[in-house]
Protein backbone atom coordinates (compact mmCIF):
# COMPACT_ATOMS: atom_id res chain seq x y z
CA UNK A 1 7.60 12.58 -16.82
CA UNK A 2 9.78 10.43 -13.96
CA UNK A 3 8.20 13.90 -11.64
CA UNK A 4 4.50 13.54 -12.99
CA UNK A 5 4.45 9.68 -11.63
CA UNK A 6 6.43 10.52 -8.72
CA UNK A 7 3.33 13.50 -8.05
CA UNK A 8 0.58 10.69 -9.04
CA UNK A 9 1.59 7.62 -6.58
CA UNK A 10 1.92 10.27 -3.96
CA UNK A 11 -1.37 11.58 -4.42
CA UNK A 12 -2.97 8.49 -4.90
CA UNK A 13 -1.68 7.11 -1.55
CA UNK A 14 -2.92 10.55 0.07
CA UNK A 15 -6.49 10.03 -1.17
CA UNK A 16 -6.04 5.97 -0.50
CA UNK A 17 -5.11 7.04 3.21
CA UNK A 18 -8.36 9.61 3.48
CA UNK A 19 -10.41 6.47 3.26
CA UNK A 20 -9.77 5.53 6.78
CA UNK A 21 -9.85 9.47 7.86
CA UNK A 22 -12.78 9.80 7.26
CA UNK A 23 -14.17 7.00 8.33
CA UNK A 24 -12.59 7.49 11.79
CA UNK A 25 -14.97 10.41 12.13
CA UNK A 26 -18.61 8.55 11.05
CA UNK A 27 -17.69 5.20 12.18
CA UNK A 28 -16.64 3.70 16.07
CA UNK A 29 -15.25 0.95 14.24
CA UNK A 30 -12.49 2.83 12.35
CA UNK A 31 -9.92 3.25 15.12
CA UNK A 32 -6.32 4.41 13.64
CA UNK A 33 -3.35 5.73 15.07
CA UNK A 34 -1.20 7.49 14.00
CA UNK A 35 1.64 4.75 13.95
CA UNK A 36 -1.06 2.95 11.39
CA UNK A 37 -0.96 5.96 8.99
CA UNK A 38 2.57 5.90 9.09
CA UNK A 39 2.52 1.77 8.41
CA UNK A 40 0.04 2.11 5.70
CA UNK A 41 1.65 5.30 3.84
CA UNK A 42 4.94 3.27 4.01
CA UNK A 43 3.36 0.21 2.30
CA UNK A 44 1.37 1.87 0.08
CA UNK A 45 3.75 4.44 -1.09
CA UNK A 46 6.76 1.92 -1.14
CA UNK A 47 4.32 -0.66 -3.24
CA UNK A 48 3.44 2.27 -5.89
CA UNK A 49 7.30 3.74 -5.92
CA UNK A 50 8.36 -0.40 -6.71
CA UNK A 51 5.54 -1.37 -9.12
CA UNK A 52 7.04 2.27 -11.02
CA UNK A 53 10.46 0.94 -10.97
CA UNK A 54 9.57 -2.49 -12.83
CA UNK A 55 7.42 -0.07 -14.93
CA UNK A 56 10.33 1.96 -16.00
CA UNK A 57 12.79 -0.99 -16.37
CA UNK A 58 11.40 -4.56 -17.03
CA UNK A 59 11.44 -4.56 -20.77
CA UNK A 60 8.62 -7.03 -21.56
CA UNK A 61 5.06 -6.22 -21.25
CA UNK A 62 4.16 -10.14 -19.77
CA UNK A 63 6.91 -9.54 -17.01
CA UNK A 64 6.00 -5.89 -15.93
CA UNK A 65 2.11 -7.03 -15.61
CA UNK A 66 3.22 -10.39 -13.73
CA UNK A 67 5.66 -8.57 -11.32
CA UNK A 68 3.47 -5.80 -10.48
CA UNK A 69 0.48 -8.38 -9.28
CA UNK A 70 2.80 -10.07 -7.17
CA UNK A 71 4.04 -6.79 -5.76
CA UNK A 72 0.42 -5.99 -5.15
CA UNK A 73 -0.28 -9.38 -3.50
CA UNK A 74 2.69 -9.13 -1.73
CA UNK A 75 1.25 -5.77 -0.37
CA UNK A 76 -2.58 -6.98 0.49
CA UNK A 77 -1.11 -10.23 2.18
CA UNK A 78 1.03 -7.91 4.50
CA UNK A 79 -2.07 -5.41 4.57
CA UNK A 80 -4.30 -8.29 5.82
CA UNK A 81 -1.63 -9.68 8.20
CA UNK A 82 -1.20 -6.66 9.93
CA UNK A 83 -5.22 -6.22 10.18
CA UNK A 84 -6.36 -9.10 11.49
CA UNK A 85 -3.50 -11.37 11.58
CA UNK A 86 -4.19 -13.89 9.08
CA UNK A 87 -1.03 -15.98 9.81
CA UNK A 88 -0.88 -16.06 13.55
CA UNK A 89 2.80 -14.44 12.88
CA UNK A 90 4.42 -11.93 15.71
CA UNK A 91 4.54 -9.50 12.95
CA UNK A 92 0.97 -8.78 13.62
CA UNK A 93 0.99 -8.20 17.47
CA UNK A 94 -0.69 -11.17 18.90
């Protein structure tokens, strides 16, 4: 089973990370290197590898759900930092 998630989150984050592939190939706007791949695949694969860990061993249903939205907004405030730095922080590149 542990193999079968392990298989899904990779996949997922494979498809999530076509999104921008392709759209680098219709769209000027779209402009990725490959350094932002690599960024995004670590976030997005580290995000879905963490939100299985809590999965596996939080035991309550409340604290699993809770922990895996702040994992997630954890992951879109970081997303949208490093986009168009929100926060002004060095951590985006400005």
């Amino acid at each position: 089973m542990k193999n079968k998630r392990l298989i899904g989150i990779v996949l997922t984050v494979a498809l999530l990370l076509c999104i921008p592939l392709i759209g680098m190939q219709f769209s000027e706007e779209v402009n990725w290197s490959a350094g932002d791949f690599t960024i995004a695949a670590i976030l997005l694969l580290g995000t879905g590898l963490l939100c299985d860990l809590v999965w596996r061993k939080v035991p309550k249903m409340e604290y699993k759900i809770a922990l895996c939205i702040g994992l997630l907004a954890v992951l879109f405030l970081i997303w949208a930092e490093l986009a168009v730095g929100l926060f002004g922080t060095p951590f985006a590149g400005s």
